[in-house]
PDB file of N, CA and C in Angstrom:
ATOM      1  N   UNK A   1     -15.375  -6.539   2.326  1.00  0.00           N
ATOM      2  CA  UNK A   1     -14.014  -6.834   1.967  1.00  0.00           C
ATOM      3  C   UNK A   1     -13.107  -5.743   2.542  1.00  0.00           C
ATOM      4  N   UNK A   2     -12.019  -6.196   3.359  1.00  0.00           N
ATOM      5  CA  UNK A   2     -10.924  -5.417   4.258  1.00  0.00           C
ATOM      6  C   UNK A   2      -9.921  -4.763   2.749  1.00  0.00           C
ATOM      7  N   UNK A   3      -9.285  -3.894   3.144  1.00  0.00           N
ATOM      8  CA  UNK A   3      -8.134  -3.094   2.267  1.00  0.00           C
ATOM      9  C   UNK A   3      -6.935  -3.525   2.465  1.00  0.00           C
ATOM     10  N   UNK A   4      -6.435  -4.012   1.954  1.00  0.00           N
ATOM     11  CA  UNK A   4      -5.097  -4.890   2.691  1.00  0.00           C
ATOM     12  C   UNK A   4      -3.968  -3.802   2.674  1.00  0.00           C
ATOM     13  N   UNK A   5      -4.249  -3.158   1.310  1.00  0.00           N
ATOM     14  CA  UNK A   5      -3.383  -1.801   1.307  1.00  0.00           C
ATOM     15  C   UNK A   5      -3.358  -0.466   2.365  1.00  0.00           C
ATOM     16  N   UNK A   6      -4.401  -0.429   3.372  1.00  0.00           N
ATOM     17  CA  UNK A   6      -4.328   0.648   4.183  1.00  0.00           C
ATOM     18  C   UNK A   6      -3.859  -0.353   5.698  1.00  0.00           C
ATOM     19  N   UNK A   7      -3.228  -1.653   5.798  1.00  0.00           N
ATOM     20  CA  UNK A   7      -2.609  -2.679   6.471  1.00  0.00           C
ATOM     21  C   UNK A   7      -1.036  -2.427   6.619  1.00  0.00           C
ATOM     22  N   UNK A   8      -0.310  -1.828   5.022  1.00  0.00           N
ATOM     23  CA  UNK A   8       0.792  -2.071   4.798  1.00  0.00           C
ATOM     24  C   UNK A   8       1.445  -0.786   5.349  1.00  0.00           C
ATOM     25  N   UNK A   9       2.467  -0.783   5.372  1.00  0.00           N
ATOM     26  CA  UNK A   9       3.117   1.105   5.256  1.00  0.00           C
ATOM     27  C   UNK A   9       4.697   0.475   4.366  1.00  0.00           C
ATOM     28  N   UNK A  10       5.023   1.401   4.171  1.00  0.00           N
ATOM     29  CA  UNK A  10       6.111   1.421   3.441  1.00  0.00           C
ATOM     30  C   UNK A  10       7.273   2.498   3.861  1.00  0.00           C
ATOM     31  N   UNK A  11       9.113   1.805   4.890  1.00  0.00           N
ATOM     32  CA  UNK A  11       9.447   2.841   4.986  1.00  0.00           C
ATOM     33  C   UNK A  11      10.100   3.851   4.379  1.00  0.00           C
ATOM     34  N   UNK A  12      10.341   4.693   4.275  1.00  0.00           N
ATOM     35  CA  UNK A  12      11.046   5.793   3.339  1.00  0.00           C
ATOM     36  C   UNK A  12      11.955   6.579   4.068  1.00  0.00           C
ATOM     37  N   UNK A  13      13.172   6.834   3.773  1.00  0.00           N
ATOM     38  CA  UNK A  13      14.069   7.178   4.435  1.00  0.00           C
ATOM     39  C   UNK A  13      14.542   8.717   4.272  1.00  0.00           C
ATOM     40  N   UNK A  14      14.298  10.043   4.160  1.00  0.00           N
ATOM     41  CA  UNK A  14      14.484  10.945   4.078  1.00  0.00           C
ATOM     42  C   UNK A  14      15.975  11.723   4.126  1.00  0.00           C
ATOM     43  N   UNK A  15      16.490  11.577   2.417  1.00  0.00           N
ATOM     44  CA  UNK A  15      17.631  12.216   2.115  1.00  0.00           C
ATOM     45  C   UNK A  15      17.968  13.754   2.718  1.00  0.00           C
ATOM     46  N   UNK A  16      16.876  14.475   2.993  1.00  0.00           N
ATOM     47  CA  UNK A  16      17.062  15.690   3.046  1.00  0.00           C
ATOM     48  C   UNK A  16      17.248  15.729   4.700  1.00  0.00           C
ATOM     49  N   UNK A  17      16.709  15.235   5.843  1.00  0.00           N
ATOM     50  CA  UNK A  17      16.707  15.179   7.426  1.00  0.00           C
ATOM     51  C   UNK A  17      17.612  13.836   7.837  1.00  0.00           C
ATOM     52  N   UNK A  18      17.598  12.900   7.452  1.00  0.00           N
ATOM     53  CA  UNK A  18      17.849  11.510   7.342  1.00  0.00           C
ATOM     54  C   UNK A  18      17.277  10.875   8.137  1.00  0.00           C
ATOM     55  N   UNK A  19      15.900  11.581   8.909  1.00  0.00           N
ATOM     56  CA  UNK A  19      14.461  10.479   9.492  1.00  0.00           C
ATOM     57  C   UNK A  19      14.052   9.333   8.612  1.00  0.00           C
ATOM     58  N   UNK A  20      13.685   8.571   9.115  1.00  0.00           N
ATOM     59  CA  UNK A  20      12.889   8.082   8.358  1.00  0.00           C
ATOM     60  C   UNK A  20      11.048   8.456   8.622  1.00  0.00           C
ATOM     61  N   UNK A  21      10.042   7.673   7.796  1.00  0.00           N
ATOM     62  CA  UNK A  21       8.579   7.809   7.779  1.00  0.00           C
ATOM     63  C   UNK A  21       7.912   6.907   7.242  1.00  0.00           C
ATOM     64  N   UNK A  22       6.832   6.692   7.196  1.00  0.00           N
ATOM     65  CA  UNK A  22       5.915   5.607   6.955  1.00  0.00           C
ATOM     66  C   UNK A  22       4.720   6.230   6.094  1.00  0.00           C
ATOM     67  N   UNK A  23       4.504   5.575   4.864  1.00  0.00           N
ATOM     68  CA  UNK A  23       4.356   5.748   3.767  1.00  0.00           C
ATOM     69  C   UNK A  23       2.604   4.666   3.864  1.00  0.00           C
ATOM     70  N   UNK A  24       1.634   4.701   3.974  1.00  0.00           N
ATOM     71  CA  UNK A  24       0.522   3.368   3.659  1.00  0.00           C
ATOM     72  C   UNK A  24       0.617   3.275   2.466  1.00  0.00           C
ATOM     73  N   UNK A  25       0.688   1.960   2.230  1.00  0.00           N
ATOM     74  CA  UNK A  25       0.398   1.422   0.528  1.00  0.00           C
ATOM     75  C   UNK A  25      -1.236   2.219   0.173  1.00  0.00           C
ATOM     76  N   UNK A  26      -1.735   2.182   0.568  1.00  0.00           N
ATOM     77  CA  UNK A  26      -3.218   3.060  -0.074  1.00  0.00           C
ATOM     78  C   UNK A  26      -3.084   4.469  -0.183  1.00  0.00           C
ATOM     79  N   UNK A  27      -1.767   4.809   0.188  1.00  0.00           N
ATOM     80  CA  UNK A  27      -1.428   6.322  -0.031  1.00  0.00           C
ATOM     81  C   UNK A  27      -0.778   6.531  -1.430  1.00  0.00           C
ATOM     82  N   UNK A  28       0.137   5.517  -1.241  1.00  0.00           N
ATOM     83  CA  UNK A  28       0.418   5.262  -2.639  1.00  0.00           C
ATOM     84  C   UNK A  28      -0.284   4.818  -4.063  1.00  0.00           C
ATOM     85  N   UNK A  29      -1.174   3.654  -3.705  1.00  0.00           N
ATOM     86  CA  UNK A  29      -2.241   3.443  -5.352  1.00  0.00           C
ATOM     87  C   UNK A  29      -3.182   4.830  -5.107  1.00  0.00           C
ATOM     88  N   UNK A  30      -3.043   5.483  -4.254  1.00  0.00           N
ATOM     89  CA  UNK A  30      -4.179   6.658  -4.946  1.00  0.00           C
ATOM     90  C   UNK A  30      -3.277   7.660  -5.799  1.00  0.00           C
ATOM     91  N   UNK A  31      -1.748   7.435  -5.389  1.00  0.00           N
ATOM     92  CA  UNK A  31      -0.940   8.470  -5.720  1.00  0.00           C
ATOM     93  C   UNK A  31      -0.837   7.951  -7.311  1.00  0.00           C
ATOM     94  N   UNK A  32      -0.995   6.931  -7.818  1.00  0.00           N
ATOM     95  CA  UNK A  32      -0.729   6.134  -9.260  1.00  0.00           C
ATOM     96  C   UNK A  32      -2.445   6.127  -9.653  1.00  0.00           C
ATOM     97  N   UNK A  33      -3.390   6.189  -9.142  1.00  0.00           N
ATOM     98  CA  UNK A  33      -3.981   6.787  -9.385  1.00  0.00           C
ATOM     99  C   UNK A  33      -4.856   8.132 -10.183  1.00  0.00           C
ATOM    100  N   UNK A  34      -3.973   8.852  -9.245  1.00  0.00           N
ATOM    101  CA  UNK A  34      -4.338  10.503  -9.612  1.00  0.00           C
ATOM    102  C   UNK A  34      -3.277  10.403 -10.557  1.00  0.00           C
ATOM    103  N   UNK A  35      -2.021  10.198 -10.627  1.00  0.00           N
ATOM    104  CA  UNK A  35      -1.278  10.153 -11.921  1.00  0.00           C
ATOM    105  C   UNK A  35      -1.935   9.886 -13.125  1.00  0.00           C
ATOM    106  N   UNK A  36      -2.474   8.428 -12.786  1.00  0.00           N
ATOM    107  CA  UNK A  36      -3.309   8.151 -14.481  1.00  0.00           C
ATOM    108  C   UNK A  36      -4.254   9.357 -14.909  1.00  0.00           C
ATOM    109  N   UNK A  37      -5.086   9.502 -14.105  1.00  0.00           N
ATOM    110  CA  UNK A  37      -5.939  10.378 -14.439  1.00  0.00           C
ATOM    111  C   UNK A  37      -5.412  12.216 -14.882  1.00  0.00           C
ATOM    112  N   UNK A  38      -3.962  12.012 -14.402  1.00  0.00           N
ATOM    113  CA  UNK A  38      -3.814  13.664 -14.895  1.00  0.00           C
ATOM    114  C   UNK A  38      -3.521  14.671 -14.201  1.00  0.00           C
ATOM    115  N   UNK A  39      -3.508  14.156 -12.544  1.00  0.00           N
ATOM    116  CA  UNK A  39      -3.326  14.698 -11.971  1.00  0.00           C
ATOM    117  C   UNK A  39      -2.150  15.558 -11.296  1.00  0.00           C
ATOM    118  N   UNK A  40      -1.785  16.585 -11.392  1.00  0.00           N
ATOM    119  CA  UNK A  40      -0.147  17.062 -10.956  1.00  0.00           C
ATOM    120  C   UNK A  40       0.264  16.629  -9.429  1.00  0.00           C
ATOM    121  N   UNK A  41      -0.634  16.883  -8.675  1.00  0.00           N
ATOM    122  CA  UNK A  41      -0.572  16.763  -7.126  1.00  0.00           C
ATOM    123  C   UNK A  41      -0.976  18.468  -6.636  1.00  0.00           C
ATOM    124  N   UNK A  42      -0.325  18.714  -5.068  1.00  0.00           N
ATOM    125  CA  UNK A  42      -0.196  19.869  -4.362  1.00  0.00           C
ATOM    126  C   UNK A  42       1.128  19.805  -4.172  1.00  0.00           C
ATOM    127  N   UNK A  43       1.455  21.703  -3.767  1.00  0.00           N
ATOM    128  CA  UNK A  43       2.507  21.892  -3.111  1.00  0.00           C
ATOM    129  C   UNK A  43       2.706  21.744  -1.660  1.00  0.00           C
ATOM    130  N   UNK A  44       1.769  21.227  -1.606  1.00  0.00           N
ATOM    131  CA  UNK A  44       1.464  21.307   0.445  1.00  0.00           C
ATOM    132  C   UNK A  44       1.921  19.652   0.944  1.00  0.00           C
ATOM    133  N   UNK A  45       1.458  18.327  -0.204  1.00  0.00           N
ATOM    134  CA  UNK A  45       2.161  17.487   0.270  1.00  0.00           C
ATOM    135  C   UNK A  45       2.944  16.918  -0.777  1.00  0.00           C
ATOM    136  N   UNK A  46       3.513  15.195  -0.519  1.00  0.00           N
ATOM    137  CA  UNK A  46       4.392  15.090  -1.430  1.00  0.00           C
ATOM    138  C   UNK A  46       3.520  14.702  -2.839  1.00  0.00           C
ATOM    139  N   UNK A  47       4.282  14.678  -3.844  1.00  0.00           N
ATOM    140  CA  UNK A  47       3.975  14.773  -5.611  1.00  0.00           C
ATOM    141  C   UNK A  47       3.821  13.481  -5.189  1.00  0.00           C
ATOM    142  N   UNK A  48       2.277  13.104  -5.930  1.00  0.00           N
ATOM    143  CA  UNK A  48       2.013  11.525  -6.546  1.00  0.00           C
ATOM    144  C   UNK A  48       3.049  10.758  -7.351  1.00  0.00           C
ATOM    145  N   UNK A  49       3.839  11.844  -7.985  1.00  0.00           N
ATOM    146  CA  UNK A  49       5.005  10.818  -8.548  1.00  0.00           C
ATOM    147  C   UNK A  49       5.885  10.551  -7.677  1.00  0.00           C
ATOM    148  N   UNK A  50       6.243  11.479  -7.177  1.00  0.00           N
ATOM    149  CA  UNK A  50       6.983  10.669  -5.898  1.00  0.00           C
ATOM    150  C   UNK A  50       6.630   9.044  -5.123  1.00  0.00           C
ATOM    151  N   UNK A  51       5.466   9.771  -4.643  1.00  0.00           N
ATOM    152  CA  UNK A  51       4.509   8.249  -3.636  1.00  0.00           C
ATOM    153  C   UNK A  51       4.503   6.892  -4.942  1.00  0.00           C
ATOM    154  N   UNK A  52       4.462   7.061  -6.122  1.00  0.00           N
ATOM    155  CA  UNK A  52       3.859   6.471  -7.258  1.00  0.00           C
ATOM    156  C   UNK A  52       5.285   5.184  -7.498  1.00  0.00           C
ATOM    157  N   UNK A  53       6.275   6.564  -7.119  1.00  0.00           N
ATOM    158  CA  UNK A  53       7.691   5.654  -7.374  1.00  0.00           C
ATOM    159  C   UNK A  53       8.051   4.577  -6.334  1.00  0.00           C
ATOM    160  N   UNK A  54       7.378   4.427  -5.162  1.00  0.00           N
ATOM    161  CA  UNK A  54       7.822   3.787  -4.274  1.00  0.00           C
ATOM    162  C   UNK A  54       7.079   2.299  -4.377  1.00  0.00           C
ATOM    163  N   UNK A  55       6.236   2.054  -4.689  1.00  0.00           N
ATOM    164  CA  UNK A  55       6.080   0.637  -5.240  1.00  0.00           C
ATOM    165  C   UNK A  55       5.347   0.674  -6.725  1.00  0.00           C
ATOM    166  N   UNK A  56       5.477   0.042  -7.471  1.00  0.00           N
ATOM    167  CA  UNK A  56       5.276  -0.267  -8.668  1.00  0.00           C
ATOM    168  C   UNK A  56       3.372  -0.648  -9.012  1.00  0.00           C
ATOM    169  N   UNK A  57       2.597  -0.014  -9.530  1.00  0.00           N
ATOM    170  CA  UNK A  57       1.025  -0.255  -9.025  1.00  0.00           C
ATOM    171  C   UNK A  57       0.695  -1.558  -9.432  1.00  0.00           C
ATOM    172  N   UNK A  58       1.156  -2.550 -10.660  1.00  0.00           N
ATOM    173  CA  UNK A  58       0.476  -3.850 -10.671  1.00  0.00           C
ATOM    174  C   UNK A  58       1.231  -4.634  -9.098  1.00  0.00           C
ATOM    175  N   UNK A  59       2.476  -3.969  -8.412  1.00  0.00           N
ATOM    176  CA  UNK A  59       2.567  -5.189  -7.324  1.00  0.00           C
ATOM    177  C   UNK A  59       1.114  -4.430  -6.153  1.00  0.00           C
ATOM    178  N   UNK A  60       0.769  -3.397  -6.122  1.00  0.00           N
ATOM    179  CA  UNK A  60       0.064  -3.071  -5.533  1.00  0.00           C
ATOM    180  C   UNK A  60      -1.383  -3.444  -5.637  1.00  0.00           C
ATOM    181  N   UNK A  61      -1.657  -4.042  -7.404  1.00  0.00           N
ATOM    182  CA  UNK A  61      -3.073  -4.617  -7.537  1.00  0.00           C
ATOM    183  C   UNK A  61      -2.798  -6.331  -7.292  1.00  0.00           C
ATOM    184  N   UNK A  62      -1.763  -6.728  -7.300  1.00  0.00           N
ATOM    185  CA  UNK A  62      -1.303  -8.142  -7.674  1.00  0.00           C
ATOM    186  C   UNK A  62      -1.711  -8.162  -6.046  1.00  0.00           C
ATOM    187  N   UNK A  63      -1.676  -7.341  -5.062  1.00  0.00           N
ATOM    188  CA  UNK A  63      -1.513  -7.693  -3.431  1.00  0.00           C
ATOM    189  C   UNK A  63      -2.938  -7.091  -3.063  1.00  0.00           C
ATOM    190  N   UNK A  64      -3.816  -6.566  -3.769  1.00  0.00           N
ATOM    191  CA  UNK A  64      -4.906  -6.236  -3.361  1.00  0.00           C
ATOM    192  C   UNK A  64      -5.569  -7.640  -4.169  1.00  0.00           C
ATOM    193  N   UNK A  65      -5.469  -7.774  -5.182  1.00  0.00           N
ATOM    194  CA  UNK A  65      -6.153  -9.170  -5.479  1.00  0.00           C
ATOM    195  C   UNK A  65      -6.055 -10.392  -5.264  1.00  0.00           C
ATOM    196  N   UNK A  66      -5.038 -10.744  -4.528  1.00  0.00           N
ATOM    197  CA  UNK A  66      -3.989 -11.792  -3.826  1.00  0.00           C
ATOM    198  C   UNK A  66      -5.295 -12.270  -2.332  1.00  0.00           C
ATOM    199  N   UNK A  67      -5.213 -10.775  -1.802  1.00  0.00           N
ATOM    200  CA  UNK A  67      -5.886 -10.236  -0.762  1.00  0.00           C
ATOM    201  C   UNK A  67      -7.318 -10.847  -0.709  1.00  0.00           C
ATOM    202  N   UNK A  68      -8.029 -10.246  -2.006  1.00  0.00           N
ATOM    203  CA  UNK A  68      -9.406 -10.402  -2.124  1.00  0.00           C
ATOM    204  C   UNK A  68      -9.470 -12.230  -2.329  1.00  0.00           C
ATOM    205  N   UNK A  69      -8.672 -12.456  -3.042  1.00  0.00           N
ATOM    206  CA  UNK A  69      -8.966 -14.222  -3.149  1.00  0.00           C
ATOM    207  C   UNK A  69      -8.928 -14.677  -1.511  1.00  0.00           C
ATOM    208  N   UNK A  70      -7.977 -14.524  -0.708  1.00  0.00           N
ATOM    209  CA  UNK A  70      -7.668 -14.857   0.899  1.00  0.00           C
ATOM    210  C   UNK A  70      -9.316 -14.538   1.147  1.00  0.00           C
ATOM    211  N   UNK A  71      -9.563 -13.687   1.241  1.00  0.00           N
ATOM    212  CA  UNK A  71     -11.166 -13.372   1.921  1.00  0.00           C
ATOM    213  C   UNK A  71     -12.357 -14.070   1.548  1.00  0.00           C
ATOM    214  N   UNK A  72     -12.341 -13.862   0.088  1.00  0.00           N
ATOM    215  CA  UNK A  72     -13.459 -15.168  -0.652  1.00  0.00           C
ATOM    216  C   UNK A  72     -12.830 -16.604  -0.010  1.00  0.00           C
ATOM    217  N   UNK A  73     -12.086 -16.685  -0.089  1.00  0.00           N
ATOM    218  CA  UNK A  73     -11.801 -18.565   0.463  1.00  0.00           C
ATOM    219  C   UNK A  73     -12.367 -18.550   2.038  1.00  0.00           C
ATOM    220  N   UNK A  74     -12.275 -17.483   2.330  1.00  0.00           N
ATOM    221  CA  UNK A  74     -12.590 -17.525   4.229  1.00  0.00           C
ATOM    222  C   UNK A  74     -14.100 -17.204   4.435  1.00  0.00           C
ATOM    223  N   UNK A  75     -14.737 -17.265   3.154  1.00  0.00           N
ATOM    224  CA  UNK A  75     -16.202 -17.162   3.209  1.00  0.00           C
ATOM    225  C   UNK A  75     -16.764 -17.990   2.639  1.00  0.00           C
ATOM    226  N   UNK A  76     -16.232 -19.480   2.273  1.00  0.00           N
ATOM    227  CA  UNK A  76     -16.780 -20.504   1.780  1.00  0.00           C
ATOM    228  C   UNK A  76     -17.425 -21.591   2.935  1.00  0.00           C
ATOM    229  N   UNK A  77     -18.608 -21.894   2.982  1.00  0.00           N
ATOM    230  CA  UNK A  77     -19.011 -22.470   3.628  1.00  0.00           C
ATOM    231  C   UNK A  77     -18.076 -23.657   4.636  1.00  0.00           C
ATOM    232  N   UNK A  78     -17.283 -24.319   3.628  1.00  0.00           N
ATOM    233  CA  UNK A  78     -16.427 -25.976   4.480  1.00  0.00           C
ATOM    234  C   UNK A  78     -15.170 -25.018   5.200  1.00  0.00           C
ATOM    235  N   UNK A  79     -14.732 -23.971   4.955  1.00  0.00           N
ATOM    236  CA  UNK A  79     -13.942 -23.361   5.585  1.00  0.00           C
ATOM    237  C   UNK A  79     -13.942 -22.582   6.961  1.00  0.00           C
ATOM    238  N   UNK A  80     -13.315 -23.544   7.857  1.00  0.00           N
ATOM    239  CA  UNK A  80     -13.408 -22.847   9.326  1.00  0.00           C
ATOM    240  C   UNK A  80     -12.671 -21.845  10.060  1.00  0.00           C
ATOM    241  N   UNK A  81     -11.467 -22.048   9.485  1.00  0.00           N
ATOM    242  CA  UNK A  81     -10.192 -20.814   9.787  1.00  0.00           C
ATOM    243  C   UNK A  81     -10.129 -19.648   8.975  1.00  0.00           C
ATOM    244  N   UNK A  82     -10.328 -18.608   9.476  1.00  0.00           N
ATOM    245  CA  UNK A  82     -10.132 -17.227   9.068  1.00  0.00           C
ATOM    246  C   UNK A  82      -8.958 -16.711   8.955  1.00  0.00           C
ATOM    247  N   UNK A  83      -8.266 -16.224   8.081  1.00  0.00           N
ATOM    248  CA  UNK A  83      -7.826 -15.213   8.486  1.00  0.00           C
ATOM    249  C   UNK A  83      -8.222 -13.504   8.683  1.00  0.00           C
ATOM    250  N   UNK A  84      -7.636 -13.422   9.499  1.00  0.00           N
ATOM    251  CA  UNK A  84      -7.817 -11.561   9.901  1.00  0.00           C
ATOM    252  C   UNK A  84      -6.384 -10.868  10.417  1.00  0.00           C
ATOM    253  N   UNK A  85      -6.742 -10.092   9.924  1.00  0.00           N
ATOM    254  CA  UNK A  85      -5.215  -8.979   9.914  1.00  0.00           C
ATOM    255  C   UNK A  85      -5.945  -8.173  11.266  1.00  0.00           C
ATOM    256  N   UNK A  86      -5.127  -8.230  12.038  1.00  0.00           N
ATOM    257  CA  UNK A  86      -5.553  -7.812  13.939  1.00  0.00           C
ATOM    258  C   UNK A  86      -4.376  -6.439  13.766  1.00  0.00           C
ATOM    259  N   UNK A  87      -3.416  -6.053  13.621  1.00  0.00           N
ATOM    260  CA  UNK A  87      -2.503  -4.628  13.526  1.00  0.00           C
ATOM    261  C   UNK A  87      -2.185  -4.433  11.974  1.00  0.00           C
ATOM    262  N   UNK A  88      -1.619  -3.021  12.297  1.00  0.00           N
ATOM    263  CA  UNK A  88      -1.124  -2.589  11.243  1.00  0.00           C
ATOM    264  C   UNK A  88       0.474  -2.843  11.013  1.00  0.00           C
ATOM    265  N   UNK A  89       0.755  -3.381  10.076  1.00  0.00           N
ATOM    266  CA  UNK A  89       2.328  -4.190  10.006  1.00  0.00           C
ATOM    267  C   UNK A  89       3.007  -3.012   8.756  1.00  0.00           C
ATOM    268  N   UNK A  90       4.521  -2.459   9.526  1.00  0.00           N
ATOM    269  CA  UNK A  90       5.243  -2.166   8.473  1.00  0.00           C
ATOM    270  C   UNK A  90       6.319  -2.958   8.126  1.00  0.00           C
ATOM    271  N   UNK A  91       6.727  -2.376   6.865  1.00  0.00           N
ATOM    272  CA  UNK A  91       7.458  -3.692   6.458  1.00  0.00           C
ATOM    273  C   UNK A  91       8.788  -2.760   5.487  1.00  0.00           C
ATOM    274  N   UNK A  92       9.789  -3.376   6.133  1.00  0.00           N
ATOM    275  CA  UNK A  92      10.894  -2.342   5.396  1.00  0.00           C
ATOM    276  C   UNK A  92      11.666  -3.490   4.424  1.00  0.00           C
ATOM    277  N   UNK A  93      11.922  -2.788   3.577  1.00  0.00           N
ATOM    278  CA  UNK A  93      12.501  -3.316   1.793  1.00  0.00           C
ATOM    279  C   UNK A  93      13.617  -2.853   1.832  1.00  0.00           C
ATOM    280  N   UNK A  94      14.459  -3.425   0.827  1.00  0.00           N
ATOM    281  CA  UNK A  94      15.675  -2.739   0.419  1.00  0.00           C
ATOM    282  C   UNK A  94      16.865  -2.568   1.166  1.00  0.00           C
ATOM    283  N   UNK A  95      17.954  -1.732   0.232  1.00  0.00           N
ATOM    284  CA  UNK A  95      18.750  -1.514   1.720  1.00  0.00           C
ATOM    285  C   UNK A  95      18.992  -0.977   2.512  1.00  0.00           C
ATOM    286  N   UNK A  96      19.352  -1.239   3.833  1.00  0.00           N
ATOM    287  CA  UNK A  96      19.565  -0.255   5.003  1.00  0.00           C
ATOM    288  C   UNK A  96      20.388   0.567   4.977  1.00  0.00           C
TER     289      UNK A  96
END
């Protein structure tokens, strides 16, 4: 079973330079993650609450399990068309 979350990126727009950057959704559920569990983060990269705030974790399990159903259906015997995720797609939200 593929990660659909290390597929996604998420962009983020940087108040402090005004670059923007690209964020993977699997950067983020680990960041909500280590939150549950207790975790503060490092000073070396950004705070899990930070990453944590940028998508909400049930839309992040709702799209990993969304995901996993797509794959079980593409492994049922009468089923001939696959899908497969061939690049990595970002996808910008919100406003510009």
């Amino acid at each position: 079973m593929s990660d659909i979350l290390q597929q996604i990126d998420v962009h983020v727009h940087c108040i402090q330079c005004g670059e923007e950057y690209t964020v993977p959704a699997s950067a983020i559920a680990e960041s909500h993650r280590l939150l549950d569990e207790g975790c503060p983060g490092s000073a070396h990269e950004c705070y899990p609450s930070f990453l944590a705030s940028l998508v909400e974790a049930s839309v992040l399990e709702g799209l990993s399990t969304a995901w996993a159903a797509v794959e079980e259906t593409g492994r049922r015997p009468r089923v001939r068309e696959r899908m497969v995720v061939t690049r990595r797609r970002a996808f910008k939200t919100g406003a510009d």
